[in-house]
C-alpha atoms as a PDB file:
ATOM      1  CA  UNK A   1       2.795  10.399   8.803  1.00  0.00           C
ATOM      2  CA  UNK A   2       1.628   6.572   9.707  1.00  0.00           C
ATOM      3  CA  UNK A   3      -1.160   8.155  10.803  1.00  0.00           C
ATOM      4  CA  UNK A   4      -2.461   9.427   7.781  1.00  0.00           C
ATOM      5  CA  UNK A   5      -2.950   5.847   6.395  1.00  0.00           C
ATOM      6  CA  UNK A   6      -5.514   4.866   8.908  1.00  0.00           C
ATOM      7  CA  UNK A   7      -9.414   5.239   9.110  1.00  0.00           C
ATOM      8  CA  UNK A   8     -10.696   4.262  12.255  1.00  0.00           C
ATOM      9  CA  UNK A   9     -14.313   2.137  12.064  1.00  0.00           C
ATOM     10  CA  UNK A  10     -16.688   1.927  15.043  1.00  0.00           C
ATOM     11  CA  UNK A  11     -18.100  -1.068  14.920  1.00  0.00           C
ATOM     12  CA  UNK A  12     -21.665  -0.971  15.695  1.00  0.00           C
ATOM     13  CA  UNK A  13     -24.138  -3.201  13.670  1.00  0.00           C
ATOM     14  CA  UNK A  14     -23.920  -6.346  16.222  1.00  0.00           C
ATOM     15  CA  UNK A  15     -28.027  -7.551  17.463  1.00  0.00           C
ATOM     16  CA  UNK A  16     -27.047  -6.987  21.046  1.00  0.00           C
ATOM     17  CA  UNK A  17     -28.919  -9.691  22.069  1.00  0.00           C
ATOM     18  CA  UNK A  18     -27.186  -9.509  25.930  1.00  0.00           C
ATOM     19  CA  UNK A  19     -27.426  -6.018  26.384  1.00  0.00           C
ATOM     20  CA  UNK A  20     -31.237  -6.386  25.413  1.00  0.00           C
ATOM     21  CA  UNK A  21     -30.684  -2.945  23.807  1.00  0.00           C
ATOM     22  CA  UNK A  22     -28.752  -1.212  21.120  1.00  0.00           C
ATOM     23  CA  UNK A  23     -25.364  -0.737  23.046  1.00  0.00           C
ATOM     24  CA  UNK A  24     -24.436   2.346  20.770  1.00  0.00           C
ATOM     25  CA  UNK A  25     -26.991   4.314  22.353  1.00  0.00           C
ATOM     26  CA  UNK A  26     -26.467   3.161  25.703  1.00  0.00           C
ATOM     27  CA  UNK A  27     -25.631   5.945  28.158  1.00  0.00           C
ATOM     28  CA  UNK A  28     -22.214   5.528  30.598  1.00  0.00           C
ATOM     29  CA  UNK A  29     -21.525   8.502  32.428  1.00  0.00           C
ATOM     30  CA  UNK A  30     -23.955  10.743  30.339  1.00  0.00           C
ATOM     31  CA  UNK A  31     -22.644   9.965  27.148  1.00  0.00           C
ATOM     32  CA  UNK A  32     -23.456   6.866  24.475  1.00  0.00           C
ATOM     33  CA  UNK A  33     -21.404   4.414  23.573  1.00  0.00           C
ATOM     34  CA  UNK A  34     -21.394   5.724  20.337  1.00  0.00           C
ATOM     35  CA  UNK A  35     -20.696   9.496  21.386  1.00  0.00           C
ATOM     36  CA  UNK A  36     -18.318   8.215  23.488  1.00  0.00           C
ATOM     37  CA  UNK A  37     -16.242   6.200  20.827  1.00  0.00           C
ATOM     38  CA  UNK A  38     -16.440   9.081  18.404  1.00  0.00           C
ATOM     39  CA  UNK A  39     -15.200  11.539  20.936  1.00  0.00           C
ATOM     40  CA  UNK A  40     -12.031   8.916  21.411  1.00  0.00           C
ATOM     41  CA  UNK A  41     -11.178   8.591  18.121  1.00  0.00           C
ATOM     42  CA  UNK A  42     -11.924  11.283  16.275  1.00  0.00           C
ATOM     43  CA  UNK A  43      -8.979  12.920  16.514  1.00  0.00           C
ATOM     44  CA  UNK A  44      -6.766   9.611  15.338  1.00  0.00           C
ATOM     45  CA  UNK A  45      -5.958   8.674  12.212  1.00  0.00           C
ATOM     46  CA  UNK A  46      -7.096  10.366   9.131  1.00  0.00           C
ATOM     47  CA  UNK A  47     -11.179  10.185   9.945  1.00  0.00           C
ATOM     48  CA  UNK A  48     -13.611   8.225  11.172  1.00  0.00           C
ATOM     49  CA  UNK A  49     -16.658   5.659   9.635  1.00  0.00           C
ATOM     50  CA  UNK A  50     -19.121   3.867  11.453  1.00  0.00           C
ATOM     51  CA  UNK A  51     -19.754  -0.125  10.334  1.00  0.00           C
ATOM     52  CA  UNK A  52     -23.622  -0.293  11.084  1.00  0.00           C
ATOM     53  CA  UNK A  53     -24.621  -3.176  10.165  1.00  0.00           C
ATOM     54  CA  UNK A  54     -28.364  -2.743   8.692  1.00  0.00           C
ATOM     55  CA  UNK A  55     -28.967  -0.665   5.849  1.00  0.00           C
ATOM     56  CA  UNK A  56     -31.462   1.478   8.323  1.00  0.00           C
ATOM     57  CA  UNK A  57     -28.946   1.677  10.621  1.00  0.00           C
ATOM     58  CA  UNK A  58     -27.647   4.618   8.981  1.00  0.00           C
ATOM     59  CA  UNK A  59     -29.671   6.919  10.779  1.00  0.00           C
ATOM     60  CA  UNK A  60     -27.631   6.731  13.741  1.00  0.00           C
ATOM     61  CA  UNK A  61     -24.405   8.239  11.753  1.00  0.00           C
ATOM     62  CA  UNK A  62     -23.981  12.004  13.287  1.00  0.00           C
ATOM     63  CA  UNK A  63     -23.544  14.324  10.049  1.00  0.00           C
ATOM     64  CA  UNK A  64     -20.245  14.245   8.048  1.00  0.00           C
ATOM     65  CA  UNK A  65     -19.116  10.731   9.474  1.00  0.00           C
ATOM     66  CA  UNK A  66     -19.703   8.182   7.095  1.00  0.00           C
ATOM     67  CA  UNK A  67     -22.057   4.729   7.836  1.00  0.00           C
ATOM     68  CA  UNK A  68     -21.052   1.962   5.958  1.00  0.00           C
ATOM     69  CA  UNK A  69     -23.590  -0.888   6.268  1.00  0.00           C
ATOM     70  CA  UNK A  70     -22.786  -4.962   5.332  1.00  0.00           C
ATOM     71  CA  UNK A  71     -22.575  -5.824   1.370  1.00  0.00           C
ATOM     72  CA  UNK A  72     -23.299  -9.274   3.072  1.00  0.00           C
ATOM     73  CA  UNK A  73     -26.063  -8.543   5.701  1.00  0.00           C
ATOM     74  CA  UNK A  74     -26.430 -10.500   9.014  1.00  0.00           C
ATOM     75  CA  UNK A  75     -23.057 -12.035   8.881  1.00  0.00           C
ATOM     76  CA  UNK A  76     -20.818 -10.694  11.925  1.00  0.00           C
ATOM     77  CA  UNK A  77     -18.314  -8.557  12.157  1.00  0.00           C
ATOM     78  CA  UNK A  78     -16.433 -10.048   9.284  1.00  0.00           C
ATOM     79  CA  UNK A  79     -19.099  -8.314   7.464  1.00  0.00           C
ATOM     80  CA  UNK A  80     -18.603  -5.406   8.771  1.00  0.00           C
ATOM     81  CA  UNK A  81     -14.837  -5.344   8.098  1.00  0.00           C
ATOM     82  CA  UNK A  82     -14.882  -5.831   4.655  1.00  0.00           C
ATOM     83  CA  UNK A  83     -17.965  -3.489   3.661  1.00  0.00           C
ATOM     84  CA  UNK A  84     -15.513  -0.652   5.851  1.00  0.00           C
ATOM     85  CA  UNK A  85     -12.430  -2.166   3.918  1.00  0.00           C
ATOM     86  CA  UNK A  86     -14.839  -1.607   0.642  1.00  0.00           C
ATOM     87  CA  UNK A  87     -15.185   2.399   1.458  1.00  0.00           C
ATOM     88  CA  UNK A  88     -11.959   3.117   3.461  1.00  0.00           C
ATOM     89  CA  UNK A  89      -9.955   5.720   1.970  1.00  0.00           C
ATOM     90  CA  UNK A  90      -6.544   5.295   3.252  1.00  0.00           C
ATOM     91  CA  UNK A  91      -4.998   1.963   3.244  1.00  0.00           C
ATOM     92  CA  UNK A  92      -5.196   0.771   6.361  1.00  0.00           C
ATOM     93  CA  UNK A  93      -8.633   0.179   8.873  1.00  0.00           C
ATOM     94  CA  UNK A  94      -8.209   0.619  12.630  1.00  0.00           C
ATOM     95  CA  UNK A  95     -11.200  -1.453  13.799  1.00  0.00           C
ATOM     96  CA  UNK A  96     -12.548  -0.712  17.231  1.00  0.00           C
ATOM     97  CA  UNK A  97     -15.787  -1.438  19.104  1.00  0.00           C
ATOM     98  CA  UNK A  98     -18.560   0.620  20.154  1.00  0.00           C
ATOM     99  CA  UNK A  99     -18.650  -1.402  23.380  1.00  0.00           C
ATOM    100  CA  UNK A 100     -14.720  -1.500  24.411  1.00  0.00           C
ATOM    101  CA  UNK A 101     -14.360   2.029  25.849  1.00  0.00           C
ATOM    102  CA  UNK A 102     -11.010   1.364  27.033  1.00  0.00           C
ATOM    103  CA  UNK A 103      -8.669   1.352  24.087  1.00  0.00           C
ATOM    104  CA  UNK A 104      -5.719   3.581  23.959  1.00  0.00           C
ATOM    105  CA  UNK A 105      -3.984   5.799  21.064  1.00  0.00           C
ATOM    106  CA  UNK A 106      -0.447   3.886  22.669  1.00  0.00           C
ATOM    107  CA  UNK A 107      -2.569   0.075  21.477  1.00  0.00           C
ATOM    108  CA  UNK A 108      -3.366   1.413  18.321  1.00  0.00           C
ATOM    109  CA  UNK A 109      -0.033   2.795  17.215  1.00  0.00           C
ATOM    110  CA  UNK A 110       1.633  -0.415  18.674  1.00  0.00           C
ATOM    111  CA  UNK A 111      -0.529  -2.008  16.090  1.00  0.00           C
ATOM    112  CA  UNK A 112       0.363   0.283  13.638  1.00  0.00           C
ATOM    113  CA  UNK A 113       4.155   0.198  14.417  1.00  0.00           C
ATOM    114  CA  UNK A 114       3.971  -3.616  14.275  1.00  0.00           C
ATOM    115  CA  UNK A 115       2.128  -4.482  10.983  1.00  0.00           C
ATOM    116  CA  UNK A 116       4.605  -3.322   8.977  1.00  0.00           C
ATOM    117  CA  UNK A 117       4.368  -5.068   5.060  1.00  0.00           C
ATOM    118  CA  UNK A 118       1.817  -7.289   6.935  1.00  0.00           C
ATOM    119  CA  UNK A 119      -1.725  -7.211   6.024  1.00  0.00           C
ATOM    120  CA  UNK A 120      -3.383  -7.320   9.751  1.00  0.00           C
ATOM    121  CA  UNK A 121      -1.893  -6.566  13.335  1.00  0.00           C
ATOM    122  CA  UNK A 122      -4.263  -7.836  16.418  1.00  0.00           C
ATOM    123  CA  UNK A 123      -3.308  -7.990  19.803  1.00  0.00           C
ATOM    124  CA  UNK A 124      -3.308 -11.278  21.820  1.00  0.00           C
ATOM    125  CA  UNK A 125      -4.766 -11.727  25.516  1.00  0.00           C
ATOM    126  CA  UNK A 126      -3.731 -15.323  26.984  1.00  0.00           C
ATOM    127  CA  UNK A 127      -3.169 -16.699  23.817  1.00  0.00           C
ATOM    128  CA  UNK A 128      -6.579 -15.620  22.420  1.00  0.00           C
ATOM    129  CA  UNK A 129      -6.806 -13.488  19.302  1.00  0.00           C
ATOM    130  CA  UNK A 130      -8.722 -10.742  20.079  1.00  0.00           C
ATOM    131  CA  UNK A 131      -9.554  -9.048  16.487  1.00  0.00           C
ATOM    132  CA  UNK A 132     -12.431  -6.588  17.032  1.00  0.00           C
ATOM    133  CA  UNK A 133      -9.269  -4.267  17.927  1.00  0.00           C
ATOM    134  CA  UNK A 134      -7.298  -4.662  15.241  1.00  0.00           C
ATOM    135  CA  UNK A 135      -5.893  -2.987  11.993  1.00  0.00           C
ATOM    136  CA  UNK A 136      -6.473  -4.426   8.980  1.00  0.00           C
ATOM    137  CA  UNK A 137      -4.509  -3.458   5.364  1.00  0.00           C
ATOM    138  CA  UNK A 138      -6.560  -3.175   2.092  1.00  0.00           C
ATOM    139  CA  UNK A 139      -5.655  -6.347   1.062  1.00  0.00           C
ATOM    140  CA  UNK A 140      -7.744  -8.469   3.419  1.00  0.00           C
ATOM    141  CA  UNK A 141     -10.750  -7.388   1.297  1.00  0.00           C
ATOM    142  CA  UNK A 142     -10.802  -9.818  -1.442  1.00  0.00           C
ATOM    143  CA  UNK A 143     -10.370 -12.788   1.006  1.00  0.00           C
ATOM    144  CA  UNK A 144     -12.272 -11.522   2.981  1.00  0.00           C
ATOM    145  CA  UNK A 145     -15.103 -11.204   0.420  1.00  0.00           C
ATOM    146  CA  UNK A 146     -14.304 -14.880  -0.582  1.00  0.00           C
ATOM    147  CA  UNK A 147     -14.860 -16.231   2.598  1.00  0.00           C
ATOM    148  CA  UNK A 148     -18.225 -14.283   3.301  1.00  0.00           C
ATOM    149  CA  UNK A 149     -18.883 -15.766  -0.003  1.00  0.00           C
ATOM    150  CA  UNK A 150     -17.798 -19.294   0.868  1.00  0.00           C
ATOM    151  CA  UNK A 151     -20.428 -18.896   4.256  1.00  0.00           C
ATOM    152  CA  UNK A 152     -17.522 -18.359   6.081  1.00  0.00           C
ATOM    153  CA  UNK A 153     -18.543 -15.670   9.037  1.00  0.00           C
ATOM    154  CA  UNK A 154     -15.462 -16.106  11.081  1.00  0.00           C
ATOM    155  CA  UNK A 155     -12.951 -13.676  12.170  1.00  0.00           C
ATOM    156  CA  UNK A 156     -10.361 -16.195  12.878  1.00  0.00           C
ATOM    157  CA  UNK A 157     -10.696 -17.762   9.399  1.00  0.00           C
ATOM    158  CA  UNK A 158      -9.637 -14.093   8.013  1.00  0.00           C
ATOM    159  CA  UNK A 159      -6.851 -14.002  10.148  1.00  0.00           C
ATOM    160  CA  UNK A 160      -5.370 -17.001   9.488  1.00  0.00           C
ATOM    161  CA  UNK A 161      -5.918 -16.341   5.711  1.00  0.00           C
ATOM    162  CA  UNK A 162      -3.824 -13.330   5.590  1.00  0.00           C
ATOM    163  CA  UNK A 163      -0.181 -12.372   7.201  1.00  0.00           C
ATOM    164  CA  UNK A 164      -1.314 -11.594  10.510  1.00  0.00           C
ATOM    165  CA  UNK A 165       1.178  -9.982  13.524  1.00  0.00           C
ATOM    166  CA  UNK A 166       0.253 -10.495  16.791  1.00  0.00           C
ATOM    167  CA  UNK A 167       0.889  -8.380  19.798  1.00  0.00           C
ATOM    168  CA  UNK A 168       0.304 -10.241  23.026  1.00  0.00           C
ATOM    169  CA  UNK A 169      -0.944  -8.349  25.834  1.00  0.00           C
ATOM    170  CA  UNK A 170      -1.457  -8.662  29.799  1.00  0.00           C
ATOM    171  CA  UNK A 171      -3.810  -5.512  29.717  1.00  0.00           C
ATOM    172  CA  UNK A 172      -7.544  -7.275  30.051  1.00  0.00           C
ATOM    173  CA  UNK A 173      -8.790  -4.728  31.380  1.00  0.00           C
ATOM    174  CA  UNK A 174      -8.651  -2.463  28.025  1.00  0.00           C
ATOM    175  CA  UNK A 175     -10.278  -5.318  26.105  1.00  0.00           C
ATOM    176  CA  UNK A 176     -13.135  -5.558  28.442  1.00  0.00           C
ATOM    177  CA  UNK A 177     -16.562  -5.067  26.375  1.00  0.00           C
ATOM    178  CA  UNK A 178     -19.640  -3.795  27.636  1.00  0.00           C
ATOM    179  CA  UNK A 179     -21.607  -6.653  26.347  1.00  0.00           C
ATOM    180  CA  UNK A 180     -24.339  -6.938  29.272  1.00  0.00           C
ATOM    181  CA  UNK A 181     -26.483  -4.955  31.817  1.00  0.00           C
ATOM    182  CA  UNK A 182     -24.322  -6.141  34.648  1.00  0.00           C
ATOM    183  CA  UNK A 183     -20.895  -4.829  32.666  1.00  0.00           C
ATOM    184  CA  UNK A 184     -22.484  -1.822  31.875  1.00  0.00           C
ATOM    185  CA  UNK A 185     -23.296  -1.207  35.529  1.00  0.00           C
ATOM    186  CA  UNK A 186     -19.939  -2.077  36.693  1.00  0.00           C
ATOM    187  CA  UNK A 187     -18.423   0.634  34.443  1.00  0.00           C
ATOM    188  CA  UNK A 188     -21.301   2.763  35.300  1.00  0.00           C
ATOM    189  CA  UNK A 189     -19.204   2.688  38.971  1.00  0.00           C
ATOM    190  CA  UNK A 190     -15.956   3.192  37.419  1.00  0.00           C
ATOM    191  CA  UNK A 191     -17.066   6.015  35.027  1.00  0.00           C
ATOM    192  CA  UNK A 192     -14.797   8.971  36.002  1.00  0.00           C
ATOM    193  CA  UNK A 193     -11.892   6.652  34.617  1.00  0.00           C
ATOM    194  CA  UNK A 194     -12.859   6.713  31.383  1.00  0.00           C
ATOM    195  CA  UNK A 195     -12.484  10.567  30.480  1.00  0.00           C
END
């Protein structure tokens, strides 16, 4: 039933600037990031939109899933949670990243288990927030509208904002992001893992 109250976003307008290519359409083990991330999640929650940055980013939405780009362009992820808190349906906003293939349906119900009448749940990795896997309630919207507003771009500032749970975790290696050529190659060698 908890389920129900989630959308799941895939987080894909960042520049990558260190992949030196869009990392959506990056290929690991003859899939995309992206196809690979909707192939995950598709099946969790009550549907799936894509945050993707740039209005003309749109294009890379496969039909029927929804591409939200930034009200506030250029301005992080922050952005790109509240324009998918802006057309989320259900109440609650499972945020995940294109580029961190390694999250589990067992992380994101802890999250949801855990944020109970709270209005975020993020997990924790030596004492380091780690957001861009996170679920996020309807009513982080407004401040997180003010802060955009404010030229506030951080993730952290939201979080300490709002009545955040934390989960800490001693599993690094599902919050490993494919940020660079060298990570991508390294998962390249550990692809048959990941399906």
């Amino acid at each position: 039933m908890l389920h129900q109250q989630v959308t799941v976003q895939i987080m894909l307008g960042g520049l990558s600037r260190r992949m030196g290519r869009d990392k959506a359409l990056v290929e690991l083990g003859g899939k995309t990031l992206l196809e690979r991330a909707i192939s995950r999640w598709q099946g969790y929650g009550a549907g799936i939109q894509l945050s993707v940055g740039a209005a003309e980013r749109r294009v890379l939405a496969p039909n029927g899933i929804p591409a939200i780009p930034d009200v506030y362009p250029e301005r992080g992820p922050l952005a790109g949670v509240h324009a998918g808190l802006r057309a989320c349906p259900t109440p609650l906003l499972l945020v995940v990243g294109v580029d961190s293939p390694y999250h589990t349906y067992a992380q994101a119900d802890a999250l949801l288990e855990a944020i109970g009448t709270a209005d975020a749940a993020v997990y924790t990795l030596e004492g380091v927030r780690q957001p861009l896997f996170g679920l996020y309630h309807q009513r982080c919207m407004s401040p997180a509208e003010t802060l955009l507003l404010n030229g506030d771009n951080r993730m952290a500032s939201l979080l300490d904002w709002v009545h955040t749970v934390e989960l800490d975790t001693q599993e690094a290696d599902t919050f490993r992001s494919l940020a660079t050529p060298d990570d991508l190659a390294q998962a390249q060698r550990q692809a048959d893992g990941l399906d």
